[in-house]
Protein backbone atom coordinates (compact mmCIF):
# COMPACT_ATOMS: atom_id res chain seq x y z
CA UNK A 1 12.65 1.91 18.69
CA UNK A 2 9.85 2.49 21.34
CA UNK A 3 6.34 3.52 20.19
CA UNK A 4 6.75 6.49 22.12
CA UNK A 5 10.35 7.03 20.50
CA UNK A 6 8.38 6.96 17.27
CA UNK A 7 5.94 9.38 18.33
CA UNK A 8 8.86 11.80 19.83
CA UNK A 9 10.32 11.69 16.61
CA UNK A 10 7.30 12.69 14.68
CA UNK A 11 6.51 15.27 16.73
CA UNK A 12 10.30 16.99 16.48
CA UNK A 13 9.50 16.80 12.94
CA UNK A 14 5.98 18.33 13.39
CA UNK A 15 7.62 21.20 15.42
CA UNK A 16 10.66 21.87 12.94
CA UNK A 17 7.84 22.25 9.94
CA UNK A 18 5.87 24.64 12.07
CA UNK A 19 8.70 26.54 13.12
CA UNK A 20 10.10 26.82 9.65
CA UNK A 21 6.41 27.70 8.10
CA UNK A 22 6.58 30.54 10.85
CA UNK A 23 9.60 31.83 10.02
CA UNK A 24 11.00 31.09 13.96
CA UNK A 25 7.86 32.93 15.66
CA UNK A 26 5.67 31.31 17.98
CA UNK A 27 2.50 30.55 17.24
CA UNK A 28 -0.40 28.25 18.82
CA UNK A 29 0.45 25.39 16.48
CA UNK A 30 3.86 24.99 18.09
CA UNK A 31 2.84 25.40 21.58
CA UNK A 32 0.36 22.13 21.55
CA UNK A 33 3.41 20.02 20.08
CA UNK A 34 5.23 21.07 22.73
CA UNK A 35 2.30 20.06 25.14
CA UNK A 36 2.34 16.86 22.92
CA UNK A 37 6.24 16.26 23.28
CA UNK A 38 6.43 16.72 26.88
CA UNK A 39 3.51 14.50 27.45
CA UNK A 40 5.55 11.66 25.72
CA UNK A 41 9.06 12.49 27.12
CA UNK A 42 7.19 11.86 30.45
CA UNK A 43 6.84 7.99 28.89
CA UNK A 44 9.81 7.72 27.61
CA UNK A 45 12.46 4.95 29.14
CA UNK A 46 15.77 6.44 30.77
CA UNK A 47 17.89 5.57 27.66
CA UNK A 48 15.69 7.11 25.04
CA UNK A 49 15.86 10.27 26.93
CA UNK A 50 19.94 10.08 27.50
CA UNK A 51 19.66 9.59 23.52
CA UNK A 52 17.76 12.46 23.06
CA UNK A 53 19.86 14.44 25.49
CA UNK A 54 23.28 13.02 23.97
CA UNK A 55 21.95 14.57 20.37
CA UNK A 56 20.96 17.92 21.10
CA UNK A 57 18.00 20.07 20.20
CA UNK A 58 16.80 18.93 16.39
CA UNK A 59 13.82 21.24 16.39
CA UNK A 60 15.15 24.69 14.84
CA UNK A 61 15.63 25.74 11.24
CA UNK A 62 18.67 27.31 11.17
CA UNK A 63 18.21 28.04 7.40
CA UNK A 64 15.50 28.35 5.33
CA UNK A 65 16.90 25.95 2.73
CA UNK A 66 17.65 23.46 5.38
CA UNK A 67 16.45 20.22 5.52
CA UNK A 68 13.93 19.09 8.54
CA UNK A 69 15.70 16.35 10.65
CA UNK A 70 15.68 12.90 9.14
CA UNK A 71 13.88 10.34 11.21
CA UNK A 72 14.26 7.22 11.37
CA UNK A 73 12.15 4.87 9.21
CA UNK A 74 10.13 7.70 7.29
CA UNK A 75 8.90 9.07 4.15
CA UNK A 76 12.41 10.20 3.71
CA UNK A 77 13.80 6.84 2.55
CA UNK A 78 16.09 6.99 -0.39
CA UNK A 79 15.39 3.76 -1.98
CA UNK A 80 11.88 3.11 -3.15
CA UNK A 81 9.76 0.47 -2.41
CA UNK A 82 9.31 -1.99 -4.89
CA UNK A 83 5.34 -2.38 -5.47
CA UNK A 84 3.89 -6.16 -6.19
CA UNK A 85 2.24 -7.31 -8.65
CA UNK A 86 -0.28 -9.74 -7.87
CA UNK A 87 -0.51 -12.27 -10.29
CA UNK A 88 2.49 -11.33 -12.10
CA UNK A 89 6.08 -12.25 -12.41
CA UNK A 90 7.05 -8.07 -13.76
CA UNK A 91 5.59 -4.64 -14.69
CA UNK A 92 5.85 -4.94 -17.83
CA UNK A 93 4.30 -8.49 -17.94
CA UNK A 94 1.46 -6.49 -15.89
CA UNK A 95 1.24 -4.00 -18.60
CA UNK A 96 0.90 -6.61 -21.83
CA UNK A 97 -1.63 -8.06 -19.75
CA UNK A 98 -3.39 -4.84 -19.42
CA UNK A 99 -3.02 -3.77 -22.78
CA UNK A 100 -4.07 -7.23 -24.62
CA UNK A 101 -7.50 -7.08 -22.36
């Protein structure tokens, strides 16, 4: 995925949040992410945009309860990210550590 892919994907979900927190009416807030989308469709290659065409509008809460669009690679990940510990083979050997200091 492009940078500006990446960036067209944040800003769909910037728009759907804005929308939603409006309850559908416009507002300022949505019409600079629009500025900010067109901008970087304009950068976009050819088959990003037939990708985005192919897909379809992502950008309005149908439901209040609905989820925003998923993207690709984001906070929305389902499995969690294992943290390291430096210096140590498991939590809890990080935690006897910790606890005998």
């Amino acid at each position: 995925m492009s940078k500006e892919l990446a960036l067209y994907r944040q800003l769909e979900l910037r728009l759907w949040m804005t929308r939603w927190r409006n309850e559908g009416q416009e507002s300022s807030e949505e019409d600079v992410i629009l500025d900010e989308m067109e901008a970087t469709w304009m950068n976009l290659v050819e088959d990003e945009k037939a990708l985005l065409r192919l897909e379809g509008p992502r950008c309005w809460p149908t439901d209040s309860s609905t989820l925003p669009p998923e993207l690709i690679h984001t906070l929305y990940s389902v499995t969690p990210s294992s943290w390291s510990y430096e210096g140590f083979h498991s939590p809890e050997e990080a935690i006897l550590s910790a606890e005998a200091a």
